[in-house]
Protein backbone atom coordinates (compact mmCIF):
# COMPACT_ATOMS: atom_id res chain seq x y z
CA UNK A 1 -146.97 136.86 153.67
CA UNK A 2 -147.77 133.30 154.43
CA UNK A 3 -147.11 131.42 157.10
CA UNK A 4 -143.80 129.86 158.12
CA UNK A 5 -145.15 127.30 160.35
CA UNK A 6 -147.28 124.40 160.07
CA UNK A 7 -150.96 124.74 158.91
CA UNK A 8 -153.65 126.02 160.99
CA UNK A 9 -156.02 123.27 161.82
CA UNK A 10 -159.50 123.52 160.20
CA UNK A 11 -161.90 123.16 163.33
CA UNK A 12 -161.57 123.45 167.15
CA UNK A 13 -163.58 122.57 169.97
CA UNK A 14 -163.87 123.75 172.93
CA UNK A 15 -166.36 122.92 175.53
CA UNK A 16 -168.73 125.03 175.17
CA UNK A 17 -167.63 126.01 171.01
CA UNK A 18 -166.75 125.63 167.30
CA UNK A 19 -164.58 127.66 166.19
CA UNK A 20 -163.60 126.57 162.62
CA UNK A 21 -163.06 128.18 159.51
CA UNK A 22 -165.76 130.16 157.63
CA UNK A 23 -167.31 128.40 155.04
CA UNK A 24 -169.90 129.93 152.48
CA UNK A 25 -173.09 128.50 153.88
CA UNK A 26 -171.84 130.59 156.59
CA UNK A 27 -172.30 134.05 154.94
CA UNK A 28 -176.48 134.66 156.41
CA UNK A 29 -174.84 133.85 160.16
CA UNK A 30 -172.25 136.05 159.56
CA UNK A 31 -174.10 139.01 158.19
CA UNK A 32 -176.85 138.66 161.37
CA UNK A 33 -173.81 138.76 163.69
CA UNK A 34 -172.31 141.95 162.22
CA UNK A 35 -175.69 143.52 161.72
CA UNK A 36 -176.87 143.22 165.51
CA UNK A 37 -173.98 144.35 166.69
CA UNK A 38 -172.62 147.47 164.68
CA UNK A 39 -173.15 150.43 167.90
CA UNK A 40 -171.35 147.42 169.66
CA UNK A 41 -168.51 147.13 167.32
CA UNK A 42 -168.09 150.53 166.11
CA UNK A 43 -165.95 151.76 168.96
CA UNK A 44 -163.28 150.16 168.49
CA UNK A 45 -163.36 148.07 165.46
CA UNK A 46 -162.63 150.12 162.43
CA UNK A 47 -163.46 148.30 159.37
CA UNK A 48 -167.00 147.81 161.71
CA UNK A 49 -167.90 150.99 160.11
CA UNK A 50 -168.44 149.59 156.05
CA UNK A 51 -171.29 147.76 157.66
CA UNK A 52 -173.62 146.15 156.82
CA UNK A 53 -172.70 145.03 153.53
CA UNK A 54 -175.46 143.08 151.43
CA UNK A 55 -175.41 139.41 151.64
CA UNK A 56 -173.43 138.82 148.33
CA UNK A 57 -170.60 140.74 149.64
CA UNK A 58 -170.43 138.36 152.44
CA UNK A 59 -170.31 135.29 150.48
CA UNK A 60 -167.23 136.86 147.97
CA UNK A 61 -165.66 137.65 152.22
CA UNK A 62 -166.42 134.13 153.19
CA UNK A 63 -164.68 132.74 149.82
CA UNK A 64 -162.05 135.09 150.49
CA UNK A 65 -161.26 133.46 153.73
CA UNK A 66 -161.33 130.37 153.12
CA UNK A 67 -158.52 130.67 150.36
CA UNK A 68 -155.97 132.84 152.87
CA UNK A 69 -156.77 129.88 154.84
CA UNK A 70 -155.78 127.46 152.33
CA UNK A 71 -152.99 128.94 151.38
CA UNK A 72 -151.49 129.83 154.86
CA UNK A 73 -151.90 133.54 154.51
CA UNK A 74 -154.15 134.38 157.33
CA UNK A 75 -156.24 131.92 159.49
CA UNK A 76 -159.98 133.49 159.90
CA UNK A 77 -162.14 131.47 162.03
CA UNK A 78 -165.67 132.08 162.87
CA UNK A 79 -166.61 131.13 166.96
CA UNK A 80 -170.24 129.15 166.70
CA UNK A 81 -172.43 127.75 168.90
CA UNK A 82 -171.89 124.48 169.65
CA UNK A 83 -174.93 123.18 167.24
CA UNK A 84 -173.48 125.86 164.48
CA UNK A 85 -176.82 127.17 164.43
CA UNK A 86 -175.34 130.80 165.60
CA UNK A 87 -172.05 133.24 164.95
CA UNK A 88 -170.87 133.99 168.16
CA UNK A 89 -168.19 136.05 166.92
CA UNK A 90 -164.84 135.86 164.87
CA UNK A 91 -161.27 135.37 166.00
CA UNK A 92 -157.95 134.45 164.43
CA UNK A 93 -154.10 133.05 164.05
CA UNK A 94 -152.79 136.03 161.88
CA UNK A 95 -148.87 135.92 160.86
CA UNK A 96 -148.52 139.49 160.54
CA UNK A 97 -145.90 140.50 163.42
CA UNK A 98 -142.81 138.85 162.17
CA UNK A 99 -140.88 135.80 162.06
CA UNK A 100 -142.54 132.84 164.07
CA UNK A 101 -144.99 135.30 165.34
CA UNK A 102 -149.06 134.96 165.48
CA UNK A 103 -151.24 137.50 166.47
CA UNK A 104 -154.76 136.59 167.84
CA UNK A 105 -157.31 139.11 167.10
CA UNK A 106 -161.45 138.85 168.22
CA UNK A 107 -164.51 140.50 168.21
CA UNK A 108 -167.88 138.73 169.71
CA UNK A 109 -171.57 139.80 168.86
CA UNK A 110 -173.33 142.45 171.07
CA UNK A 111 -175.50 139.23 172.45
CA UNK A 112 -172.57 136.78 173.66
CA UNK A 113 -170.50 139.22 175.53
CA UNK A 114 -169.77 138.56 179.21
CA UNK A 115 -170.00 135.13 178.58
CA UNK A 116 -166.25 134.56 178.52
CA UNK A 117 -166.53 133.89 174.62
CA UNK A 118 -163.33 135.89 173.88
CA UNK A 119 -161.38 134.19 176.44
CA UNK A 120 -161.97 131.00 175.53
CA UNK A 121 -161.84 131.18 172.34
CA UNK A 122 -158.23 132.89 173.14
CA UNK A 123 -157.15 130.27 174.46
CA UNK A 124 -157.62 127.68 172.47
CA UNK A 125 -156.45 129.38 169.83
CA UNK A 126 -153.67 129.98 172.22
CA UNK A 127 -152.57 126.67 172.39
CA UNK A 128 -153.33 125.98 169.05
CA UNK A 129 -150.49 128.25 167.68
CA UNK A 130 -148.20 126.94 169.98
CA UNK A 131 -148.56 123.27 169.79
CA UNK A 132 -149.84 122.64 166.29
CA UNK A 133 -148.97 125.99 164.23
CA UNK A 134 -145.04 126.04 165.87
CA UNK A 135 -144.90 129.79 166.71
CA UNK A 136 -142.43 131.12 168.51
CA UNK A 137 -144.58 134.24 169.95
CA UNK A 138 -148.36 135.14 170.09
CA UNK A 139 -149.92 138.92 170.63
CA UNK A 140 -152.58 140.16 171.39
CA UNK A 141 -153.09 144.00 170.56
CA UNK A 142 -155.64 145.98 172.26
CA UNK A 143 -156.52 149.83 172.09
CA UNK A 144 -156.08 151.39 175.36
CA UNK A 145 -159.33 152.64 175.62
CA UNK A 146 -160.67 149.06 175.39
CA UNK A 147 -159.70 148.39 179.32
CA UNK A 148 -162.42 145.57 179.19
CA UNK A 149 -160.68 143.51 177.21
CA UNK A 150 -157.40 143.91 179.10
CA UNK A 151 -158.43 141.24 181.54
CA UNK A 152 -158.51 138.50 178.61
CA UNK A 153 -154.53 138.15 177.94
CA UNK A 154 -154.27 138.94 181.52
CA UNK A 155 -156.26 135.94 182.37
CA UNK A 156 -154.12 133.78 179.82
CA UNK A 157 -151.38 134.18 181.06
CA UNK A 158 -149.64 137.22 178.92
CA UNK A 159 -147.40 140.25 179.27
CA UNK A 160 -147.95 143.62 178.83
CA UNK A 161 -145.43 144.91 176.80
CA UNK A 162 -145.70 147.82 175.40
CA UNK A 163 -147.95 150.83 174.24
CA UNK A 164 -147.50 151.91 171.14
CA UNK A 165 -148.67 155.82 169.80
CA UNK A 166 -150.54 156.24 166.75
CA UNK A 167 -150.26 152.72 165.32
CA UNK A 168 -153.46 150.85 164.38
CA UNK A 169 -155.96 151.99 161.57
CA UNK A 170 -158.96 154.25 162.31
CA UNK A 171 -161.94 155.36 160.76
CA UNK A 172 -161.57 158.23 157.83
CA UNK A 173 -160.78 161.54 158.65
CA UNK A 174 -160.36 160.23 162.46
CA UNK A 175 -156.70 160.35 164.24
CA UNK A 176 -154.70 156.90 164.31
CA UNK A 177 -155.44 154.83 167.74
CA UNK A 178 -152.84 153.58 170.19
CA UNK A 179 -151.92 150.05 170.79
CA UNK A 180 -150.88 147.80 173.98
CA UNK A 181 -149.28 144.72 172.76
CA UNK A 182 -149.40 141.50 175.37
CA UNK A 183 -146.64 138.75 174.20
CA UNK A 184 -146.66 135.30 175.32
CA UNK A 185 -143.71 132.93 174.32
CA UNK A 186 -143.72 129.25 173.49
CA UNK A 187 -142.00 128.18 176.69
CA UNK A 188 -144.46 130.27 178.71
CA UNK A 189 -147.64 128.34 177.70
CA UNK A 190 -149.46 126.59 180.16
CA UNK A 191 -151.55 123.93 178.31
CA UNK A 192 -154.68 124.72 181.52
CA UNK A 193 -155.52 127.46 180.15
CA UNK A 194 -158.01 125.80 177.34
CA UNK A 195 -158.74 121.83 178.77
CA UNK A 196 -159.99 119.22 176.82
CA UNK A 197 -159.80 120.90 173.08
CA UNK A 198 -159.76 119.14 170.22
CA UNK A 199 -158.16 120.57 166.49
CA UNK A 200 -158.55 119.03 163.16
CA UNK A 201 -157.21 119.40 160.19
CA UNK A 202 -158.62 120.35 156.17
CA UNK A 203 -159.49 116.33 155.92
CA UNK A 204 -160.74 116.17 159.85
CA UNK A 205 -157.77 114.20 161.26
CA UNK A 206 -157.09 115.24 164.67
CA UNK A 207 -154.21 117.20 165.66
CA UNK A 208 -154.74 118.47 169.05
């Protein structure tokens, strides 16, 4: 389902960040972020455990990207170093809860964390889907077990909702996980939380 909204821009900055969609020059960073992080990421990111892939299959993910992207099915951005030179992570805009609704999903390599990578990137993508995307609504979804990364929405200024039984996909043969959803709502933004970014669009116009 694509989006409803207005496009996604192409490239944020933040102050200490670029998070911008993957291109396929990208693909090496990528793969080096996945692979030194996999005891990291298995816990609680499923799809973790199809790692590591060979390099090809990374470029054919990167393409992959980039056309949801273009097409407004999904936004994928990869969180770099300032000078590009490293994958930090990978977040997202993702319109798969419903009309006028964005979810913002994350992971960050086994190297950056407790660096505040996740909640900055958070919130600029925050405000992004608020003020340049037009959603109504933005989650963030969290498995219970993950209590670290409670404090993020917490910190941005979202509501716990909700937690949900048996809901998000797991590894084969292992039980479905919970989910505790945080909401925030358009009127409930406060622009603070992520100073001084700048968006730009596909032909690098700014839009934020």
């Amino acid at each position: 389902m694509s989006w409803e909204g207005s496009a996604a821009p192409y490239r944020i900055e933040t102050e200490r960040l670029v998070i911008r969609c993957y291109e396929p020059r990208d693909a090496p960073l990528l793969k080096d972020a996945l692979d030194s992080s996999l005891e990291h990421l298995r816990e609680f990111m499923p799809w973790s455990h199809g790692e590591p892939q060979p390099l090809e299959q990374k470029l054919e993910l990167m393409k992959l990207f980039r056309s949801e992207f273009d097409t407004g099915e999904n936004f994928t951005y990869g969180i770099f170093a300032a000078d590009e030179t490293e994958v930090l992570g990978s977040t997202g805009l993702h319109p798969r809860i419903g009309p006028r609704g964005l979810e913002i999903g994350y992971w960050v390599r086994s190297g950056a964390t407790r660096r505040g990578i996740a909640t900055e990137s958070s919130a600029a993508l925050t405000r992004v889907g608020f003020e340049v995307c037009g959603a109504d609504r933005i989650e963030i979804r969290i498995e219970p077990r993950n209590q670290a990364s409670f404090g993020i929405p917490r910190k941005l200024g979202f509501v716990e909702e909700a937690t949900l039984r048996r809901r998000l996909p797991a590894p084969e043969g292992e039980a479905l996980r919970d989910v505790t959803i945080f909401t925030m709502f358009r009127e409930d933004l406060d622009p603070s939380i992520a100073p001084n970014i700048r968006a730009y669009d596909a032909r690098g116009e700014r839009v934020l």
